[in-house]
Protein backbone atom coordinates (compact mmCIF):
# COMPACT_ATOMS: atom_id res chain seq x y z
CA UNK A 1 -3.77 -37.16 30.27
CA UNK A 2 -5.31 -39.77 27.64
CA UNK A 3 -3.05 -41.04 25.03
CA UNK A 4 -3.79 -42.52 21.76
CA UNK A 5 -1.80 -44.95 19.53
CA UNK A 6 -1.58 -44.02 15.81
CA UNK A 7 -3.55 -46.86 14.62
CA UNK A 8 -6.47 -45.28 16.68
CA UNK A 9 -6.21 -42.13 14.19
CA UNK A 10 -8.84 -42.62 11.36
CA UNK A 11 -10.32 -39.76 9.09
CA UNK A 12 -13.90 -38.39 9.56
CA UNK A 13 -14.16 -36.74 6.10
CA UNK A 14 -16.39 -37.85 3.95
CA UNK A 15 -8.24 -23.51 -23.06
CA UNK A 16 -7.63 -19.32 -23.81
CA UNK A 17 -4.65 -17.33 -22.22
CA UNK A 18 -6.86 -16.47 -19.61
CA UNK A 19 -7.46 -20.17 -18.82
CA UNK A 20 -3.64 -21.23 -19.42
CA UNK A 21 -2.95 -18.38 -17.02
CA UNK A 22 -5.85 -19.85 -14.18
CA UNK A 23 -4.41 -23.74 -15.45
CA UNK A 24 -0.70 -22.67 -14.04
CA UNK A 25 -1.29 -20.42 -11.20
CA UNK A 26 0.00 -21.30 -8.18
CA UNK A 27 -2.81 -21.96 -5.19
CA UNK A 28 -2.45 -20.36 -2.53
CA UNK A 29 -4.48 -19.07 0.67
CA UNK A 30 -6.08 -16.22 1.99
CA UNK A 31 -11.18 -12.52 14.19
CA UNK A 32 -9.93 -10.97 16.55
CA UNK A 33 -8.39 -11.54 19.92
CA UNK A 34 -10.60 -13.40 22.35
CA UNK A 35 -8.02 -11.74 24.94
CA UNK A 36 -4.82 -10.18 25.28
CA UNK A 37 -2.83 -12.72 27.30
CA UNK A 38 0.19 -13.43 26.06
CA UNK A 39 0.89 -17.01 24.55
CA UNK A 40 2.87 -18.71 27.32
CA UNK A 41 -0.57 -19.25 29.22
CA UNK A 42 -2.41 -20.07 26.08
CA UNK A 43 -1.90 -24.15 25.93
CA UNK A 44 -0.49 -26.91 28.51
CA UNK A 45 2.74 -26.40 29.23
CA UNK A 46 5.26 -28.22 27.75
CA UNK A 47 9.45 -28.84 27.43
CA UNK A 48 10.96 -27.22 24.41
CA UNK A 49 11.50 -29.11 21.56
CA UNK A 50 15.36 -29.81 20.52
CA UNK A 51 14.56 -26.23 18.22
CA UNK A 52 14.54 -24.28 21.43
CA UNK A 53 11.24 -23.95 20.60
CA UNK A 54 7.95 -25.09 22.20
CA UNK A 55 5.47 -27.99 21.11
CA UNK A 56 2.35 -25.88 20.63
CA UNK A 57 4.35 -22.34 19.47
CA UNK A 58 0.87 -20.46 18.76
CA UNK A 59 -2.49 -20.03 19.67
CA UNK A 60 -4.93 -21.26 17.05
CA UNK A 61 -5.98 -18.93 14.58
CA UNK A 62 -8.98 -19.38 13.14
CA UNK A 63 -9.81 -19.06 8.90
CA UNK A 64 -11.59 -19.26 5.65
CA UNK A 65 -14.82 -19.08 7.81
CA UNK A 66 -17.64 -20.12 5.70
CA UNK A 67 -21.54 -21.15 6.78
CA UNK A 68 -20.33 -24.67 6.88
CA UNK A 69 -17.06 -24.60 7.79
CA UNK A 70 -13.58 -23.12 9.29
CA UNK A 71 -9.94 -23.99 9.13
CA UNK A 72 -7.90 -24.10 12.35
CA UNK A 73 -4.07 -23.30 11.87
CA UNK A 74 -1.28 -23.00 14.88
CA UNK A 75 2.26 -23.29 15.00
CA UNK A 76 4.55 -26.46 16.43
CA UNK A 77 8.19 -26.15 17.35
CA UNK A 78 9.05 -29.72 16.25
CA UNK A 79 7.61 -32.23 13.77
CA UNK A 80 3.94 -33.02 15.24
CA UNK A 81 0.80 -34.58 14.26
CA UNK A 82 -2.67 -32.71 14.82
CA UNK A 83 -6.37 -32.51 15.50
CA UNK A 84 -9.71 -30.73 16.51
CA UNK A 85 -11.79 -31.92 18.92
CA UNK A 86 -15.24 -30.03 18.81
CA UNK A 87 -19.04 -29.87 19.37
CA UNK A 88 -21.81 -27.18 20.30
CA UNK A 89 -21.45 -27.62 23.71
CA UNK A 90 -17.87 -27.02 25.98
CA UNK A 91 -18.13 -30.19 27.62
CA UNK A 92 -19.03 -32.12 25.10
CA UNK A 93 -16.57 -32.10 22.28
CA UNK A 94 -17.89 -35.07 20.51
CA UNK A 95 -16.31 -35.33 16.85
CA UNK A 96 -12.72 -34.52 15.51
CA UNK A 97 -11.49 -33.11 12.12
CA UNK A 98 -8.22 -34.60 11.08
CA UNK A 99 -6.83 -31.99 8.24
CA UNK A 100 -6.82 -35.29 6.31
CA UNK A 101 -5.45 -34.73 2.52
CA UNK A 102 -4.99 -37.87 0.18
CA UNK A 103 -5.79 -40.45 3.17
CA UNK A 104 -3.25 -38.82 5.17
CA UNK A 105 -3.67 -37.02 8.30
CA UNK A 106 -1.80 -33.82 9.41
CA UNK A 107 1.87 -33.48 9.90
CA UNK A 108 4.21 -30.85 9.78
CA UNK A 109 7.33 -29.61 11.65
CA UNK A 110 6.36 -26.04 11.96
CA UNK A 111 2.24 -25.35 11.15
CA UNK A 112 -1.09 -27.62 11.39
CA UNK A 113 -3.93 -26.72 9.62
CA UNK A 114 -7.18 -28.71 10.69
CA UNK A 115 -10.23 -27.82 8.43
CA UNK A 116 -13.82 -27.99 10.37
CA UNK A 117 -16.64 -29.13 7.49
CA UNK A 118 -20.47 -30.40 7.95
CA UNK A 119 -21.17 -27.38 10.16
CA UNK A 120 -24.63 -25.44 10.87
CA UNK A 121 -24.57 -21.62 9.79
CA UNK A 122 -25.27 -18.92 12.43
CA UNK A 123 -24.23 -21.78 14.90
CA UNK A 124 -21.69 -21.35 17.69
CA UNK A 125 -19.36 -24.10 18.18
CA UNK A 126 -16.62 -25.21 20.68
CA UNK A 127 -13.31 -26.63 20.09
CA UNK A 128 -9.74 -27.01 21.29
CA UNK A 129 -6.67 -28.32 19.27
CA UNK A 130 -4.93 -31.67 20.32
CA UNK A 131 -0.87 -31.54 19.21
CA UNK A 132 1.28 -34.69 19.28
CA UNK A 133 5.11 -34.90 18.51
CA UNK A 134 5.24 -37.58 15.95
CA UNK A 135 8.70 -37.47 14.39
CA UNK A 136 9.66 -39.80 11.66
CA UNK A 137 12.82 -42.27 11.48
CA UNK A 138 12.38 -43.81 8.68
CA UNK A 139 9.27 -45.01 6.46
CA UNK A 140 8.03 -47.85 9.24
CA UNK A 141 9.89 -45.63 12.43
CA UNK A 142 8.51 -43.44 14.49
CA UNK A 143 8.85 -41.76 17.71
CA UNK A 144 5.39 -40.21 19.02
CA UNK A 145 4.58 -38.61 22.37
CA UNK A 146 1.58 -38.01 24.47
CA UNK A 147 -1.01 -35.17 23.15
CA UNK A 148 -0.65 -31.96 24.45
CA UNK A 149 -4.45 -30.37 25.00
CA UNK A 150 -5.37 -26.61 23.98
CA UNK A 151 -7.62 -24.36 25.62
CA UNK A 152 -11.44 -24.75 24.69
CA UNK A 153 -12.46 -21.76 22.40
CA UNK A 154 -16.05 -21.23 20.44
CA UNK A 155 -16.49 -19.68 17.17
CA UNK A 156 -19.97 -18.45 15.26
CA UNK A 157 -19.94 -19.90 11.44
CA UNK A 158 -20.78 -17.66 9.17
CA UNK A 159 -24.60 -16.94 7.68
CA UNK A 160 -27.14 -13.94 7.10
CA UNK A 161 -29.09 -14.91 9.72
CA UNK A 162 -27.57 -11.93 12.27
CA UNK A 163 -29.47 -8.61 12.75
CA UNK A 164 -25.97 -7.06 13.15
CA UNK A 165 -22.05 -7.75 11.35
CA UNK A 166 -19.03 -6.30 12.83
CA UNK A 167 -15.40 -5.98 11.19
CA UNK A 168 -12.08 -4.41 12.20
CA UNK A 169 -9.38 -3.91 9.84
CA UNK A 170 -5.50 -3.55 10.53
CA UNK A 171 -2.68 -3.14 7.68
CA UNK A 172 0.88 -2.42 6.86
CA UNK A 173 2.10 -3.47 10.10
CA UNK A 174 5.40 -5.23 8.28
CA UNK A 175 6.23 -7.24 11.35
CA UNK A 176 6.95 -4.43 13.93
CA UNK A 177 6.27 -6.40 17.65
CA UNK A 178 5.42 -2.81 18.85
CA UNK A 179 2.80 -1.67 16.56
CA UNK A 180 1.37 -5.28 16.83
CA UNK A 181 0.87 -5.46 20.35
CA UNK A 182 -0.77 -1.93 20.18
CA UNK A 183 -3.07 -3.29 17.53
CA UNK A 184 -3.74 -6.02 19.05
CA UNK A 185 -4.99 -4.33 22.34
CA UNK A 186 -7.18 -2.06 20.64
CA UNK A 187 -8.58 -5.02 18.68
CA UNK A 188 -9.45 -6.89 22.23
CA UNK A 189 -11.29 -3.89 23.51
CA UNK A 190 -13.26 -3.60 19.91
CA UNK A 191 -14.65 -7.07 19.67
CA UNK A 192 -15.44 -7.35 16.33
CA UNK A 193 -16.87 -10.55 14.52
CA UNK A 194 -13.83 -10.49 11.83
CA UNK A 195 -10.38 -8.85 11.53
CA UNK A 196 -9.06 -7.97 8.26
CA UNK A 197 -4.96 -8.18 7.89
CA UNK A 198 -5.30 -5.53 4.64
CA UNK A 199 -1.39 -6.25 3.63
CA UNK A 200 2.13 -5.86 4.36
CA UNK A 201 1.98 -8.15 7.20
CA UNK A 202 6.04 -8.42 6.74
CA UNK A 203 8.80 -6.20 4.80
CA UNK A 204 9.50 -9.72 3.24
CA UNK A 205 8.71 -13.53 4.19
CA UNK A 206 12.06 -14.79 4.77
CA UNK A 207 11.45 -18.03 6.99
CA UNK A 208 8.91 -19.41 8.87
CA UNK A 209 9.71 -17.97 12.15
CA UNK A 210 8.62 -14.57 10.82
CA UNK A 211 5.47 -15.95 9.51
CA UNK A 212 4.39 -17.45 12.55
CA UNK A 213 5.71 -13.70 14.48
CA UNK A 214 3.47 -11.71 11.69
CA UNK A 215 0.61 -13.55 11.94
CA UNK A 216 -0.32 -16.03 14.66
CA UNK A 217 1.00 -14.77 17.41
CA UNK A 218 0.98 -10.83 16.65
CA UNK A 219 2.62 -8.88 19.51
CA UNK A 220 2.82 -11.83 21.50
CA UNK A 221 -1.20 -11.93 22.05
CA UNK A 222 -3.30 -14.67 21.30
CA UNK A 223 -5.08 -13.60 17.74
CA UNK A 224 -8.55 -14.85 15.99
CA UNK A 225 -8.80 -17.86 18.79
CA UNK A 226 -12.67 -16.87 18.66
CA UNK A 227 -13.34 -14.43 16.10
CA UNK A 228 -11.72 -15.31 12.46
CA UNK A 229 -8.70 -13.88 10.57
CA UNK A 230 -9.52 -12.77 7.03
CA UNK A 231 -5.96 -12.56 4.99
CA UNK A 232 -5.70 -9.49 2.10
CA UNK A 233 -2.07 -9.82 0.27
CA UNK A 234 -0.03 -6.72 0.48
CA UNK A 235 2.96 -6.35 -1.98
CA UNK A 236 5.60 -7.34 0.54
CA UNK A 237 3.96 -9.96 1.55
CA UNK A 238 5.01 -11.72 -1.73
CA UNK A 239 8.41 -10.83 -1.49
CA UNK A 240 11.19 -13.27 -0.20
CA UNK A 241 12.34 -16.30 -0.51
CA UNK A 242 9.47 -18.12 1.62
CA UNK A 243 6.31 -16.14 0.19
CA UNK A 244 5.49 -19.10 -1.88
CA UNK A 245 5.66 -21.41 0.98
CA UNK A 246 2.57 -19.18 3.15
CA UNK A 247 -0.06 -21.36 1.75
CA UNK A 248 1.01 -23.30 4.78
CA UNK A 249 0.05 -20.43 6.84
CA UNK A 250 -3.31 -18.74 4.81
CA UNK A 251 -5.02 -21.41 3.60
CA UNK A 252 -6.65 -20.87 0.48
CA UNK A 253 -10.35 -19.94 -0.53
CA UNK A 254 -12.33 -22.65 -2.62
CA UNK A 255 -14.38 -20.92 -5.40
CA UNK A 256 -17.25 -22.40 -7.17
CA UNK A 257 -17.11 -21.92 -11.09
CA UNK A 258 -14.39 -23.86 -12.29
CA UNK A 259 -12.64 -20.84 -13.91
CA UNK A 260 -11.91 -19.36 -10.38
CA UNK A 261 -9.80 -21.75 -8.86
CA UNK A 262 -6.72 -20.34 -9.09
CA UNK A 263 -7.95 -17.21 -7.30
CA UNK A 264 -7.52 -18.74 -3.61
CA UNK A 265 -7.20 -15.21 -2.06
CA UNK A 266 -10.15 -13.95 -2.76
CA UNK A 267 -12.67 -14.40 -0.50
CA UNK A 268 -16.73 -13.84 -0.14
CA UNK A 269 -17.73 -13.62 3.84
CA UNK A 270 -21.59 -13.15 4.63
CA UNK A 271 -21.97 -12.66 8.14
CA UNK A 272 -25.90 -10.86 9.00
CA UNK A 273 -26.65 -7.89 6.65
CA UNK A 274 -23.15 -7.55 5.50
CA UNK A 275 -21.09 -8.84 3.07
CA UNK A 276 -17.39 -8.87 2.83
CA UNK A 277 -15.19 -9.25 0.03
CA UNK A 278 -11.17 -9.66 -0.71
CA UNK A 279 -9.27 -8.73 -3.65
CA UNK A 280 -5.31 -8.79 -4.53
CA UNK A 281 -3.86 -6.44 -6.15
CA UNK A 282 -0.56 -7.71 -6.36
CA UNK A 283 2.54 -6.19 -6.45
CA UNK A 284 3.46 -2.32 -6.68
CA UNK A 285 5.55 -2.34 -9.93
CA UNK A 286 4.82 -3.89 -13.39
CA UNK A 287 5.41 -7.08 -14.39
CA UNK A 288 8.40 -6.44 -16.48
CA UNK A 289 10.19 -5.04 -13.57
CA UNK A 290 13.72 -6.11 -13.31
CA UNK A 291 13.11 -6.55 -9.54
CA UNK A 292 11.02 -9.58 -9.98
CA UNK A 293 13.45 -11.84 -12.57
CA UNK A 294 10.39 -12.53 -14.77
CA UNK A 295 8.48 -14.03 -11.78
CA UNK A 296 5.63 -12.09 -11.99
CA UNK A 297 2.56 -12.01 -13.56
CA UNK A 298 0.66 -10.13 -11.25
CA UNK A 299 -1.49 -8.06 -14.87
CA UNK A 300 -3.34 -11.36 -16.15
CA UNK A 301 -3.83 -12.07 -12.27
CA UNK A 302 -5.95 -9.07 -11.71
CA UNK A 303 -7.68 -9.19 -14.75
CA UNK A 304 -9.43 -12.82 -13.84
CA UNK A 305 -10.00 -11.38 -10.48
CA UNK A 306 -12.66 -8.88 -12.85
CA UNK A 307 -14.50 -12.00 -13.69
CA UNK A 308 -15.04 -13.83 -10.19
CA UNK A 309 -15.84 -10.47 -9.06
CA UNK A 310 -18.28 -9.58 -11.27
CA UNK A 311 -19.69 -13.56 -10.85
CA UNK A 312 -19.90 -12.85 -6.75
CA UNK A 313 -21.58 -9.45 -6.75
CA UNK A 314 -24.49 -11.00 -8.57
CA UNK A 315 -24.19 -14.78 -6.58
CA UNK A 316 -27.20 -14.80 -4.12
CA UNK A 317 -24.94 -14.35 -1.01
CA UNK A 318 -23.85 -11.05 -2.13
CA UNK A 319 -26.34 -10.05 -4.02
CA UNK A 320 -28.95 -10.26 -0.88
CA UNK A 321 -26.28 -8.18 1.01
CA UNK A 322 -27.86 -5.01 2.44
CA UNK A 323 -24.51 -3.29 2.71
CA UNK A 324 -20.99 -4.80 0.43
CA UNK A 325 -17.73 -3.47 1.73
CA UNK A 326 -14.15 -4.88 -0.52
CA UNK A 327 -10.67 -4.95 1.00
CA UNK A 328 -7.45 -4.77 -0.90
CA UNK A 329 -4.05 -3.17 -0.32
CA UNK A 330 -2.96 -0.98 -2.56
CA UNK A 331 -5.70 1.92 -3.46
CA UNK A 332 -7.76 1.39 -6.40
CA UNK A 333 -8.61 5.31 -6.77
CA UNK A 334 -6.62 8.53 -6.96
CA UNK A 335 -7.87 12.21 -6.87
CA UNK A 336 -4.06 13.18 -8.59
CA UNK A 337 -3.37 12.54 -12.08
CA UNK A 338 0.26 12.68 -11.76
CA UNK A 339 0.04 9.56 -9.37
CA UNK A 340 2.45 6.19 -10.33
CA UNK A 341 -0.34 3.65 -11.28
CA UNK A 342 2.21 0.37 -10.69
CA UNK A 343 3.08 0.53 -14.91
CA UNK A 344 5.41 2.39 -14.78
CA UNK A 345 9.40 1.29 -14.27
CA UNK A 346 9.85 4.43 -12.29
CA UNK A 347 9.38 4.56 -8.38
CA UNK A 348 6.16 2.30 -7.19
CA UNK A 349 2.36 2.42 -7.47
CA UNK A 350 0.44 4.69 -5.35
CA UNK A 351 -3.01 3.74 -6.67
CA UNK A 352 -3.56 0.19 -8.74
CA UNK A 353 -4.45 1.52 -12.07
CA UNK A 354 -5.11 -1.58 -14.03
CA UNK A 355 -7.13 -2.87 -10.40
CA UNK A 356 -9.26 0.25 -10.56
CA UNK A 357 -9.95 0.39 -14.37
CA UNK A 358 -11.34 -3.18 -14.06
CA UNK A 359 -12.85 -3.94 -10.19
CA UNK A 360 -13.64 -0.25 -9.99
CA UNK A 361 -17.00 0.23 -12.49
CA UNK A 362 -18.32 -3.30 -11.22
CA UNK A 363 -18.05 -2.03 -7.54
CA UNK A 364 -20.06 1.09 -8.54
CA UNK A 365 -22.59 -0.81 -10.35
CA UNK A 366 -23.62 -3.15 -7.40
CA UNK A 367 -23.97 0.07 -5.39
CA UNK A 368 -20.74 -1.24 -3.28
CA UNK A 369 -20.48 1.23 -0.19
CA UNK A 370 -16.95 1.39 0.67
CA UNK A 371 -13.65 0.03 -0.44
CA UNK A 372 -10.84 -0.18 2.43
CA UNK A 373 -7.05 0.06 1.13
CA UNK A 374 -3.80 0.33 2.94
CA UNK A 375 0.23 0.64 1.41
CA UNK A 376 0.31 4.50 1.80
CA UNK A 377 1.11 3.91 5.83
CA UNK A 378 -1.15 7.45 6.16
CA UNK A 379 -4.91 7.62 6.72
CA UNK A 380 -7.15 9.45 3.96
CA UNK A 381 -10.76 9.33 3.06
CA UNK A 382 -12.05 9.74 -0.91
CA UNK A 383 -15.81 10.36 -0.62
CA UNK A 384 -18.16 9.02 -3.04
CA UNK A 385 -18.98 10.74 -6.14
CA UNK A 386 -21.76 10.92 -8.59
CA UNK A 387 -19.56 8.26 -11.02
CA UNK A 388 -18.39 6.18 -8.37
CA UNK A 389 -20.45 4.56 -5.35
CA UNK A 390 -18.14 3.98 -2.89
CA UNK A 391 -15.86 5.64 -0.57
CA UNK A 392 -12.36 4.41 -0.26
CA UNK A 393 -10.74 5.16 3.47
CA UNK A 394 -7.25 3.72 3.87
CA UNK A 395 -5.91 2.90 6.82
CA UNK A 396 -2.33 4.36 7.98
CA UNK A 397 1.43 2.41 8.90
CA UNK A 398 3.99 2.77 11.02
CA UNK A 399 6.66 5.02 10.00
CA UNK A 400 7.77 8.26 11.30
CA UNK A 401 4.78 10.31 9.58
CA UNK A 402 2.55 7.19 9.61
CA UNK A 403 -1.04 6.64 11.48
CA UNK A 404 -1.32 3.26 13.49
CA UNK A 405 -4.90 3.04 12.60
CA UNK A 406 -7.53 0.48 12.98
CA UNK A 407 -10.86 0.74 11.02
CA UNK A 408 -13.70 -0.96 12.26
CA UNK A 409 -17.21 -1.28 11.21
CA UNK A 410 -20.63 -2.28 12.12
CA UNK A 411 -23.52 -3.01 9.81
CA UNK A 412 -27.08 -2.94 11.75
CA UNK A 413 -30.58 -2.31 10.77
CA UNK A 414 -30.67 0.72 7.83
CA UNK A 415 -26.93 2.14 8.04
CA UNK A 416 -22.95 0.63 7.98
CA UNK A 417 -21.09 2.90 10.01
CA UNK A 418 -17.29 2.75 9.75
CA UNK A 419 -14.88 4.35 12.21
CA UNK A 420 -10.97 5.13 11.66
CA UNK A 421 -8.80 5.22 15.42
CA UNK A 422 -5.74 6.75 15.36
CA UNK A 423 -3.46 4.63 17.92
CA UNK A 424 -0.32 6.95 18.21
CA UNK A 425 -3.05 10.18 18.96
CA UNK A 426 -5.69 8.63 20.74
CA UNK A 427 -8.31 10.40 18.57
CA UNK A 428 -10.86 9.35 16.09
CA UNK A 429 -9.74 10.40 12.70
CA UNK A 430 -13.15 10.12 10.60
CA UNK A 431 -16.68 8.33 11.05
CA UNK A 432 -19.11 7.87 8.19
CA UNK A 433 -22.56 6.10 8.05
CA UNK A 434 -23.71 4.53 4.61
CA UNK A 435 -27.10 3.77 3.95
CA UNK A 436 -28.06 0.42 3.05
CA UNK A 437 -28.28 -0.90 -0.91
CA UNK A 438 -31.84 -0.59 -2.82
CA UNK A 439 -33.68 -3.51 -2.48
CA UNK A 440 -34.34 -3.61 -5.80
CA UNK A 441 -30.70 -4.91 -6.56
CA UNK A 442 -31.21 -8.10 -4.47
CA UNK A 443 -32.49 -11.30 -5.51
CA UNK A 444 -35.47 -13.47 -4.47
């Protein structure tokens, strides 16, 4: 096993309320199992650290996929210092990404996040993550081990070059091992270019440990390694004392017009005729709630979500987009009148109402096929109407009277078809087939 001294390490990177609200926001972030092996074969074995736990504590997980671009995040079980080795060919992983920020390389005592740039769309590449314990004494002491080498994985960037775009979508699991591992088996034998966690990945983030449970290391499986992980908020997932700390954990989406870049979970993913959007919607009670303390401010939130949206439906990678299906949690539609919107003090939201009154019209307009939703923790399909465009399907949750669904798509040729799976049942619960946008709508 090479070593390498730390002087070897160098870096390879080259005025409304609306805008006070975007000016103070805090950033924060927003695949698919290459296998179903469980994590203790996943990387070189190692001793535990002091923590009882081990060096490399997680498969990489793979994120914010982009045609240029991908971020690498894994856990550590002591304070360690990271890298990516990679290249477009197994054996020859010939360049490294250092998750440099502010000249300094990356470092943390529970996750590393390594972002990929200068990359070729449609390309597949290879890479494997390098993990060193690197604990610090004091500002000019250190104690540093030797590198601990992952497995090689590959990964296809992002691009509309494909003839053909798969997706599988999973929600509302709230950290239960069980459901995950029977997720995550169902997601090996599906394949699909992208997984979508639609929400509720926890009941609350409490600590790091359950962060790294929830979401890296699902059911004990190695997740996204070769297929990427795209993150969707769910109301519990910003409760607890941590949930401001899972930045560390979803790293957030860069946006283009400078009036966007607070919104770092949402997220635009072109991959072959399809295009894939996230929204938030944020928590299921107003913002006045006496729950949240005055901590929330989850209204003016979703209202400059209206504005990037309507900015990426007409943005040329969208708007070239055959078929355009958006992800949130919490339903943006409801056939019942008497149904809690989230504005009211009283009980908690079954649809979004201010979400639907502002995302909803834009989404018809753009001819938007389907919108998939989660939080109810019980399938249901709203067909399209002559007033609205798309279907919404939401995907069920564990619970005694809950569906363990997983919804999975694949856009090819003239038609999207989408497919709900009901894990407890074994049976398909619904399959539709949308036809693709008019050309008209698209752009030159």
């Amino acid at each position: 096993m090479k070593t390498e001294n730390l002087s070897q390490i160098t870096s390879n990177r080259k005025p409304t309320d609306r805008r006070r609200f975007l000016e103070v926001l805090t950033l924060s972030g927003a695949g698919l199992l290459t296998a179903p092996h469980l994590i203790a074969g996943e990387e070189n074995s190692q001793e535990p650290a002091s923590s009882g736990l081990p060096l490399v504590d997680s498969p990489p997980v793979l994120q914010r996929p982009t045609e240029t671009g991908i971020t690498v995040v894994w856990a550590v079980g002591q304070p360690a210092a990271g890298r990516v080795e990679f290249g477009t060919a197994k054996d020859a992983l010939i360049r490294t990404a250092y998750g440099d920020v502010f000249g300094q390389n990356s470092h943390h005592d529970r996750f590393l996040r390594i972002e990929i740039e200068g990359l070729k769309s449609n390309t597949r590449y290879f890479y494997r993550t390098v993990t060193r314990p690197f604990k610090f004494i004091n500002a000019y002491n250190f104690e540093q081990g030797e590198p601990v080498y992952g497995d090689v994985f590959s990964f296809e960037t992002a691009g509309a070059k494909k003839t053909a775009a798969t997706f599988s979508v999973i929600n509302d699991t709230h950290n239960h091992q069980d459901t995950l591992e029977m997720l995550t088996r169902r997601l090996s034998q599906l394949g699909s270019d992208y997984t979508v966690m639609n929400g509720d990945l926890v009941n609350s983030f409490d600590n790091a440990d359950q962060a790294v449970e929830a979401a890296l290391r699902p059911g004990g499986a190695a997740f996204a390694t070769g297929r990427p992980m795209l993150f969707v908020p769910g109301n519990h997932d910003y409760r607890g004392a941590w949930a401001r700390n899972t930045g560390l954990l979803f790293p957030e989406w860069r946006q283009d017009h400078p009036d966007d870049r607070a919104l770092g979970r949402n997220f635009v993913v072109r991959t072959g005729p399809l295009a894939m959007i996230g929204l938030d919607t944020g928590e299921d009670k107003p913002d006045i709630h006496p729950a949240w303390g005055g901590l929330a401010r989850f209204e003016p939130y979703r209202a400059a979500q209206r504005d990037w949206l309507e900015r990426v439906l007409n943005s040329q990678e969208v708007a070239t987009a055959p078929f355009v299906v958006a992800f949130c949690h919490i339903p943006i539609f409801t056939d019942n009148p008497d149904d809690n919107g989230g504005d009211s003090l009283e009980g908690y939201a079954l649809f979004q109402r201010q979400a639907g009154n502002l995302w909803g019209p834009l989404l018809s307009k753009h001819g938007v096929q389907s919108v998939i939703v989660a939080h109810m923790h019980r399938f249901k399909y709203d067909a399209p109407t002559p007033g609205r465009t798309w279907a919404q399907i939401c995907g069920g949750g564990p619970g005694p009277n809950g569906d363990i669904t997983v919804i999975h798509g694949r856009a090819e040729g003239n038609s999207l078809e989408i497919v709900v799976d009901d894990l407890h049942s074994a049976k398909e619960l619904g399959r539709w087939t949308f036809s693709a946008r008019k050309l008209s709508r698209r752009r030159k």
